[in-house]
Protein backbone atom coordinates (compact mmCIF):
# COMPACT_ATOMS: atom_id res chain seq x y z
CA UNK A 1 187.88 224.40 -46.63
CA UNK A 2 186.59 224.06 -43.26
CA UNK A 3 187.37 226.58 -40.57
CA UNK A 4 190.82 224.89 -39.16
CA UNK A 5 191.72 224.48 -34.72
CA UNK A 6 195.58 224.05 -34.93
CA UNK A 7 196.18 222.08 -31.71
CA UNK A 8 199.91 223.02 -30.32
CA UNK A 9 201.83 220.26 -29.00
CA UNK A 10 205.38 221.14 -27.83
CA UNK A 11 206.56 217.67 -27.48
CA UNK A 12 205.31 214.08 -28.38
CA UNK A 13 202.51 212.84 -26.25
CA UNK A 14 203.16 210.10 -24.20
CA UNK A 15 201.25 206.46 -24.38
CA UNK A 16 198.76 207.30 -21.33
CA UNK A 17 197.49 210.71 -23.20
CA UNK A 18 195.31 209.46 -25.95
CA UNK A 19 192.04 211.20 -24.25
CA UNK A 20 194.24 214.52 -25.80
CA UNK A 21 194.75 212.91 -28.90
CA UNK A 22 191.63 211.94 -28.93
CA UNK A 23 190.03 215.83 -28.89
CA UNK A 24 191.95 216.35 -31.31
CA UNK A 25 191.23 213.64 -34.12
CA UNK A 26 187.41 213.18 -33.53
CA UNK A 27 186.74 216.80 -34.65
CA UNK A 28 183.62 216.45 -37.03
CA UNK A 29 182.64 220.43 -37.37
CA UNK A 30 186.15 221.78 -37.83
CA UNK A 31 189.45 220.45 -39.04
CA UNK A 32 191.82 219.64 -37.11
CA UNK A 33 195.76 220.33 -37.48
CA UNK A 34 198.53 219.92 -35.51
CA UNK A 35 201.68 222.31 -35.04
CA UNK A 36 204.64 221.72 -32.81
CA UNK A 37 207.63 222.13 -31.81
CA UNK A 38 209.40 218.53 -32.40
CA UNK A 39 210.37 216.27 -35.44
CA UNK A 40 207.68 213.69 -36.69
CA UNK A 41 210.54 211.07 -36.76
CA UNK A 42 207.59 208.25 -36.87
CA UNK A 43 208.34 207.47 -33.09
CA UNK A 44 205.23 209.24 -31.54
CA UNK A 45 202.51 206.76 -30.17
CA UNK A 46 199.43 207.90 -32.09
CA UNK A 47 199.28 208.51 -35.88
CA UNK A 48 199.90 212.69 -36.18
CA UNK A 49 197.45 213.73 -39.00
CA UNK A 50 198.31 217.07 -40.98
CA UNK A 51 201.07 217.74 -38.68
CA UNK A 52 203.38 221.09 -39.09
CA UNK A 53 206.68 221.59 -37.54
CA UNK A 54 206.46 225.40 -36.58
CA UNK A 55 210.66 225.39 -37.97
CA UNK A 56 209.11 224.28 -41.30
CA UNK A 57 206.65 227.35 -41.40
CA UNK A 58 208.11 230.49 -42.70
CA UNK A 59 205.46 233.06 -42.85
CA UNK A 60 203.19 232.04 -39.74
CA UNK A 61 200.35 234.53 -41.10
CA UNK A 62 200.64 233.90 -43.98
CA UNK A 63 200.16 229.53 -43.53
CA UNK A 64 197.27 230.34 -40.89
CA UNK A 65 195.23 232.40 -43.73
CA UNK A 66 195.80 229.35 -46.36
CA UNK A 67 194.78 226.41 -43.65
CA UNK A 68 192.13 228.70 -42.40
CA UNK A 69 193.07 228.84 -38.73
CA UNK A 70 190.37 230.22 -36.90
CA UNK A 71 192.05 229.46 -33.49
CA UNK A 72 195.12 227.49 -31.48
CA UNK A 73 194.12 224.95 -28.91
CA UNK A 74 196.92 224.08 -26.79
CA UNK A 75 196.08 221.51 -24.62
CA UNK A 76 198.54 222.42 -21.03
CA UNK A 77 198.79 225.36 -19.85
CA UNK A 78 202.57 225.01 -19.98
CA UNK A 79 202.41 224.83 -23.42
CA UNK A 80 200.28 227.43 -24.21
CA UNK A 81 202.99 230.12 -22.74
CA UNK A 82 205.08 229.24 -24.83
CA UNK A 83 202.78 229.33 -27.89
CA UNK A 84 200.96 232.93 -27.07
CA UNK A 85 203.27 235.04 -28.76
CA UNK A 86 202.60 233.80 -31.75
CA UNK A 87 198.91 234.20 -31.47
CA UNK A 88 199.11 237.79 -30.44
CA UNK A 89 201.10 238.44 -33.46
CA UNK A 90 198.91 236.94 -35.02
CA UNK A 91 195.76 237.85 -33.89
CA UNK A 92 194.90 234.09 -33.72
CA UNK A 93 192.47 233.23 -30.66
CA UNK A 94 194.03 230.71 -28.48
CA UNK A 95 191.80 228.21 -26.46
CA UNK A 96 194.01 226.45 -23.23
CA UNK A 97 192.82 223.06 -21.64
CA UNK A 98 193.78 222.94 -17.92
CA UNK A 99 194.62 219.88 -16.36
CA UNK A 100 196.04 219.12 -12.77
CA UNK A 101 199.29 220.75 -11.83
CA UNK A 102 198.90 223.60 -14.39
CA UNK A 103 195.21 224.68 -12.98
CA UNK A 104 196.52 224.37 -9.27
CA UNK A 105 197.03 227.25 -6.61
CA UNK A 106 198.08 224.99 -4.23
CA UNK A 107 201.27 225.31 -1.99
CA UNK A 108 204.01 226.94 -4.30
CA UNK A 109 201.66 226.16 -7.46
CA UNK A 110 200.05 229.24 -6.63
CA UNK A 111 202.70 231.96 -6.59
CA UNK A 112 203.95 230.10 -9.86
CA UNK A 113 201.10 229.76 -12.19
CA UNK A 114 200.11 233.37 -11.05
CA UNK A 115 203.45 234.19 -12.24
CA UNK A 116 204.11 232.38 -15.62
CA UNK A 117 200.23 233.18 -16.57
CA UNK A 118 200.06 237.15 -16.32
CA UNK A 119 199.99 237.53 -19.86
CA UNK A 120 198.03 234.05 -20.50
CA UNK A 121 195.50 235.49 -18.34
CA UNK A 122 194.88 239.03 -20.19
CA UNK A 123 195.13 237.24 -24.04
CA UNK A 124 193.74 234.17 -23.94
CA UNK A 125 190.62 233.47 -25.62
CA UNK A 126 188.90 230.70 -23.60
CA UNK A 127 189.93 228.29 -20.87
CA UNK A 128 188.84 224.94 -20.73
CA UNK A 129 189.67 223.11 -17.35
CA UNK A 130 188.98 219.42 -17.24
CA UNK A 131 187.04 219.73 -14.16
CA UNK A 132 184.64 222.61 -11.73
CA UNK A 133 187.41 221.79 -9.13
CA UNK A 134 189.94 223.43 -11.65
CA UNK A 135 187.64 225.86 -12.68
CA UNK A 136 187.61 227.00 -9.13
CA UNK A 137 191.31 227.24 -8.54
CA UNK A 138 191.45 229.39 -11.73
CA UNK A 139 189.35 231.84 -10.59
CA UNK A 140 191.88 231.98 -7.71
CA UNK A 141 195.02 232.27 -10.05
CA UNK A 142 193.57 234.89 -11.61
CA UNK A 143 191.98 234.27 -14.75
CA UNK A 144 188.52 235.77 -16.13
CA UNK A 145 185.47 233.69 -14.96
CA UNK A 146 183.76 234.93 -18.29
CA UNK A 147 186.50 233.13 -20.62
CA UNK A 148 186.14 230.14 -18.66
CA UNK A 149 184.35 226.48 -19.27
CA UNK A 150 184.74 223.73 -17.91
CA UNK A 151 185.32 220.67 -20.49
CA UNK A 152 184.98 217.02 -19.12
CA UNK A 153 187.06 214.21 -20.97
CA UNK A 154 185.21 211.71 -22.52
CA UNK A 155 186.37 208.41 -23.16
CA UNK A 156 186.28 205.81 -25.96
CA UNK A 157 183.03 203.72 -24.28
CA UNK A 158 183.51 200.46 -26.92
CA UNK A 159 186.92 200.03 -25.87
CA UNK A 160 185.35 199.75 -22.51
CA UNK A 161 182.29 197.59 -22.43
CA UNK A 162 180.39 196.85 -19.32
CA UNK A 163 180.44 193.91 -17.43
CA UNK A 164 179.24 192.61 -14.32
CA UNK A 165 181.41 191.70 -11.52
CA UNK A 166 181.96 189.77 -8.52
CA UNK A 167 184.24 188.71 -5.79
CA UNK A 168 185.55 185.41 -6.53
CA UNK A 169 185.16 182.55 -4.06
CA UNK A 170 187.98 180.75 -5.19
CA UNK A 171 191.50 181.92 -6.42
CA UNK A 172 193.06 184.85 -6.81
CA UNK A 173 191.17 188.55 -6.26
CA UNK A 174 192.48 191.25 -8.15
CA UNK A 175 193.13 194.61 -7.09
CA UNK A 176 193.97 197.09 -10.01
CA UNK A 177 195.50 200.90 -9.94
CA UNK A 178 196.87 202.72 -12.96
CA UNK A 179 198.88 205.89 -12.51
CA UNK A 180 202.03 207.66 -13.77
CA UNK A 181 204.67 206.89 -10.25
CA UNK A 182 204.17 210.20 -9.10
CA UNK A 183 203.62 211.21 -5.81
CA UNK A 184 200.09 212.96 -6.35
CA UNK A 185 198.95 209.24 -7.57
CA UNK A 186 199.39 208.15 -4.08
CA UNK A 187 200.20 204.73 -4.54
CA UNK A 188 202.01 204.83 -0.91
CA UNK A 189 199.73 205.49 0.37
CA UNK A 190 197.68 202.57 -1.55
CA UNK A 191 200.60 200.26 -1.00
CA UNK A 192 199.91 200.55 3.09
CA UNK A 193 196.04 200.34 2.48
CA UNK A 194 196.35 196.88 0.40
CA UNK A 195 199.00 196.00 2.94
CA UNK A 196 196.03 196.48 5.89
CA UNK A 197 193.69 194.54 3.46
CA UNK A 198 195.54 191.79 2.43
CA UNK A 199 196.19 190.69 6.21
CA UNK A 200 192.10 189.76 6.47
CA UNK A 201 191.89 188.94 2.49
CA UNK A 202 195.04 186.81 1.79
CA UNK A 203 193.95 186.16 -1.53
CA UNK A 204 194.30 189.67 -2.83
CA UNK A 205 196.53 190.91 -5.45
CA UNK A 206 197.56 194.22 -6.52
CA UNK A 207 198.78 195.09 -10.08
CA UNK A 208 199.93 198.45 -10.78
CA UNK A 209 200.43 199.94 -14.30
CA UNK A 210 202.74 202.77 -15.09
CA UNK A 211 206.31 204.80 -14.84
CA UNK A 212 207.81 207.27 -13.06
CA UNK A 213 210.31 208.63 -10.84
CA UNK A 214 208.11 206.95 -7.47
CA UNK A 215 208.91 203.64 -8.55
CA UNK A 216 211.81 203.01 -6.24
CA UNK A 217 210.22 204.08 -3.53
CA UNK A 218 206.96 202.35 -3.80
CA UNK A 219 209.65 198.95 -4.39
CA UNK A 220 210.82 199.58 -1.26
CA UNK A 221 207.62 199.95 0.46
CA UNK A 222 206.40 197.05 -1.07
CA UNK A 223 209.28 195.13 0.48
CA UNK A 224 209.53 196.47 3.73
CA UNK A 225 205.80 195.52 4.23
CA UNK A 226 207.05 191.70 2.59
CA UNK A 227 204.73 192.06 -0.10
CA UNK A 228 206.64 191.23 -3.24
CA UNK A 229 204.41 187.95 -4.14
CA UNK A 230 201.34 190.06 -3.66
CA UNK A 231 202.15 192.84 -5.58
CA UNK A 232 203.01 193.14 -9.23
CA UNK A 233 204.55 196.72 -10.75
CA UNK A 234 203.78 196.28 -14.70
CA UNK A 235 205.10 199.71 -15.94
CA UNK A 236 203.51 201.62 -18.96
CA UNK A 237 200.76 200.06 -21.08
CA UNK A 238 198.54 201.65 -24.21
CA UNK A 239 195.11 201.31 -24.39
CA UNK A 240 194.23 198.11 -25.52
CA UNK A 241 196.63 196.47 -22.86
CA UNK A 242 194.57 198.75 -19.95
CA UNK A 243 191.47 197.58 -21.14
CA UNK A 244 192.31 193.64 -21.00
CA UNK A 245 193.87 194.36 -17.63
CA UNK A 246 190.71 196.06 -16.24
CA UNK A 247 188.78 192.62 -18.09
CA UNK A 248 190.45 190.87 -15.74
CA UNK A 249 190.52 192.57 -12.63
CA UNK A 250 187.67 192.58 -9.80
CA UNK A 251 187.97 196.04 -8.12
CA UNK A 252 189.80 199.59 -8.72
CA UNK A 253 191.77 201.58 -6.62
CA UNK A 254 193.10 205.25 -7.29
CA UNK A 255 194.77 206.72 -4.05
CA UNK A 256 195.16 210.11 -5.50
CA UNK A 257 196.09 213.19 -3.16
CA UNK A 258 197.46 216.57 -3.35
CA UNK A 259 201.54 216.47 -3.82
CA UNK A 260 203.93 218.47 -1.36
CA UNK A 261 204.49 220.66 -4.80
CA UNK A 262 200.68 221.68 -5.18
CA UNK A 263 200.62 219.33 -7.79
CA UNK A 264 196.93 217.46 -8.21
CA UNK A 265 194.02 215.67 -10.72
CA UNK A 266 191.63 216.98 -12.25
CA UNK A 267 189.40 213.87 -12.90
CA UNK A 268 191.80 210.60 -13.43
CA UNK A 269 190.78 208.85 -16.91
CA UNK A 270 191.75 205.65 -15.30
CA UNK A 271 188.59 206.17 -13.13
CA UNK A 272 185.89 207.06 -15.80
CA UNK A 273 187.58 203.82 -17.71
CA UNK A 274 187.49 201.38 -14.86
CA UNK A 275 183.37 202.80 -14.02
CA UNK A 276 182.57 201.96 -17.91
CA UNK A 277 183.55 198.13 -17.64
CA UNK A 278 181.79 197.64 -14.46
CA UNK A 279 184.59 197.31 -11.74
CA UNK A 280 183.66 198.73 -8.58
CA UNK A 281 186.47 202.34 -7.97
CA UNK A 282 187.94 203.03 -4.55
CA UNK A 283 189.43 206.70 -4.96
CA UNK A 284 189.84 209.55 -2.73
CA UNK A 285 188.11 213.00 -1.82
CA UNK A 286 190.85 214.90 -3.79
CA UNK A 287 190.17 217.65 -6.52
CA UNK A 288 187.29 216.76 -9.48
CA UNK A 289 186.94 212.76 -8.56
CA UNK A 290 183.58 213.83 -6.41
CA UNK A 291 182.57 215.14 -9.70
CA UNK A 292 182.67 211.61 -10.64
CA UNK A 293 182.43 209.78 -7.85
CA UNK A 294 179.08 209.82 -6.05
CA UNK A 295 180.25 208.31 -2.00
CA UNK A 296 178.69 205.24 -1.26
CA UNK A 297 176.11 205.13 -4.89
CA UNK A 298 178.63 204.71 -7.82
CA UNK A 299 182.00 204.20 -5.65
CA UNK A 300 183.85 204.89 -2.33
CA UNK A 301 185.71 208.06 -1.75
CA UNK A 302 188.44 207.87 1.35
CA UNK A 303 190.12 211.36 2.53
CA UNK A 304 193.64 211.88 1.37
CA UNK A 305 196.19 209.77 2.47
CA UNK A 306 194.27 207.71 4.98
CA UNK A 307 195.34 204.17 4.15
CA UNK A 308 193.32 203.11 7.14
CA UNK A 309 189.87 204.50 5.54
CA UNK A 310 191.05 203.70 1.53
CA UNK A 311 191.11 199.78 3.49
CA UNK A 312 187.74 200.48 4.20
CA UNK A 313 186.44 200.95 1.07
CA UNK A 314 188.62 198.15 -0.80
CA UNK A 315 186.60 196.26 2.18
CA UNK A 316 183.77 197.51 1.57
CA UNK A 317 183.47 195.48 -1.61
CA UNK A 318 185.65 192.54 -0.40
CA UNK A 319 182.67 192.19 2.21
CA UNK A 320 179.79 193.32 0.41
CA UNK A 321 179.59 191.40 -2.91
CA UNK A 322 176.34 191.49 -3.31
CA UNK A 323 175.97 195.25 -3.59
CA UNK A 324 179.06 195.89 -6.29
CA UNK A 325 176.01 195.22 -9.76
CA UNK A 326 173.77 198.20 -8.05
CA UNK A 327 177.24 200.47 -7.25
CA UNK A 328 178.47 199.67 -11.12
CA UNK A 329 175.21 199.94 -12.68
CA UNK A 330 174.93 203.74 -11.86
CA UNK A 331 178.43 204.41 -12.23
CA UNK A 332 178.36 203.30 -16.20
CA UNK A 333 175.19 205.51 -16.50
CA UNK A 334 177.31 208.57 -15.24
CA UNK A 335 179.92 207.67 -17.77
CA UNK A 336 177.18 207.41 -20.54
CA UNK A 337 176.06 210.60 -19.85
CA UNK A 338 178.91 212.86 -18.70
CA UNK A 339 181.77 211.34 -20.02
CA UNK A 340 181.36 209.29 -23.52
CA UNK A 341 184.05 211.03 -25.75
CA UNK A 342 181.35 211.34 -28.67
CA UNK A 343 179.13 214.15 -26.14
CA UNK A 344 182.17 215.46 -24.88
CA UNK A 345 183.85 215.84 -28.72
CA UNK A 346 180.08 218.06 -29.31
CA UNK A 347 180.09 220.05 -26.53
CA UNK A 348 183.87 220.86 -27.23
CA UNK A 349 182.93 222.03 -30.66
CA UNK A 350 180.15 223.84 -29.56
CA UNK A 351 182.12 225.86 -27.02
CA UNK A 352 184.84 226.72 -29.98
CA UNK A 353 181.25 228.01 -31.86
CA UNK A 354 180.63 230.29 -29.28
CA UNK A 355 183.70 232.30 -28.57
CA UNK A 356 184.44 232.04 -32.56
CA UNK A 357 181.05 234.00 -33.41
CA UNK A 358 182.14 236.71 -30.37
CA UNK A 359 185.02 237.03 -32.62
């Protein structure tokens, strides 16, 4: 049997998390299973493979010798808390991916995560942040530069192919933003910025896809600003749906900024998804996107919460047509070669290699 990476989930990931699922499934040097803490009652969105329910396991030791664990991945650093204990009991290595509000010392993020990850800090085996932003604000919680590496998400590059794209001259032109309705998303703030644009480009639209507890606010933005016909919120989609939506849009928008909580990114998916099928991104200069996002080459970063300047750059395009093919040209190359899930699965694997051999 090949040397096993249990992967801990403590509840059922949602619709928008495949690019978890995803470094979880395409394992080619080790096998991957899955332990948790929640009933496979056929309702999750992606198909579990050699799933455990920790209830189910009686002699954890014992069940970790026969499936030849050779380490835990838990993939938030929430849920690797609560998992620790039984690797130390264990003597099981556990590797933690670090994503947004669990990597952030930000506001009252900081006294938090320093708090909750004293023992996370001193056990774990290897920390994998999703971005050198995060990597950085680690190093400021606490944790041991040596066990930590960062690990960029890749993405599935045939569900997004490339395409050239223009401004129409006729009809409709589509603005598109995909987020969870949470406040670090910033889709106020982008609700203000496409309310600035659409007075000079009437024929603008903005679709939004996702959930969340913002969504009655950003409806009543939308209305005191009278934009109802101009704006359409579409809720939650899977995969397949984003990618038909992003066929059919002309230009991308993330307003992303740091939450009143400390909550932030790492690097958006949405982003590296919308760069791979050729539509020109309009993000901000919050946490990893200038990892992605080169200013003015393959996109156009505003600060934080400046509708005025995110205008700008959703003008920028409007106005400027005829430079979007050299902008989205380089932007798919980046994606090719920093981001394609197939690299990213290898250079995962080969980071397990490496603090596995340590031992």
């Amino acid at each position: 049997m090949k040397q096993t990476i249990a992967h801990f989930l403590h509840e059922k990931m949602k619709i928008n998390q495949r690019f978890i699922y995803n470094q979880m499934v395409h394992l080619k040097k080790y096998r991957p299973i899955m332990i948790g803490s929640f009933a496979d009652d056929g309702s999750h969105p992606f198909p579990l493979i050699n799933y455990y329910h920790l209830n189910d396991i009686d002699d954890f030791g014992r069940f970790a010798k026969e499936q030849n664990i050779v380490a835990i991945h838990a993939h938030h650093g929430k849920h690797a808390v609560e998992i620790l204990p039984l690797c130390i009991a264990h003597r099981i290595p556990l590797v933690v991916s670090i994503r947004g509000r669990d990597g952030s010392a930000k506001h009252q993020s900081l006294r938090r995560n320093q708090k909750r990850y004293n023992l996370l800090k001193q056990h774990g085996a290897l920390f994998l942040p999703v971005c050198r932003y995060l990597a950085n604000e680690l190093t400021t919680l606490g944790f041991p530069p040596e066990k930590i590496q960062v690990l960029y998400g890749g993405i599935e590059l045939d569900l997004f192919p490339y395409r050239e794209r223009t401004i129409p001259e006729n009809g409709d032109i589509i603005i598109l933003s995909i987020g969870r309705l949470v406040e670090k998303k910033g889709f106020l703030t982008l609700v203000r910025a496409f309310w600035r644009v659409h007075a000079v480009h009437p024929r603008c639209r903005l679709r939004i896809i996702g959930s969340g507890k913002e969504e009655e606010n950003i409806r009543r933005l939308i209305s005191e600003l009278k934009l109802d016909p101009f704006v359409d919120l579409l809720g939650a989609m899977d995969a397949a749906s984003i990618a038909r939506e992003m066929e059919r849009a002309h230009l991308f928008c993330l307003a992303s900024e740091t939450a009143s909580d400390g909550d932030i990114e790492g690097i958006p998916n949405v982003l590296k998804e919308a760069m791979a099928s050729g539509l020109p991104v309009v993000s901000t200069n919050h946490a990893g996107i200038p990892e992605l996002i080169e200013h003015k080459r393959t996109g156009y970063l505003a600060p934080e919460r400046d509708d005025i300047e995110l205008a700008n750059g959703i003008r920028f395009f409007l106005e400027h047509p005829e430079r979007i093919p050299s902008f989205t040209k380089k932007a798919r190359k980046v994606i090719e070669q920093r981001f394609d899930i197939t690299k990213q699965i290898k250079v995962q694997e080969r980071l397990y290699d490496e603090f596995i051999k340590r031992g």
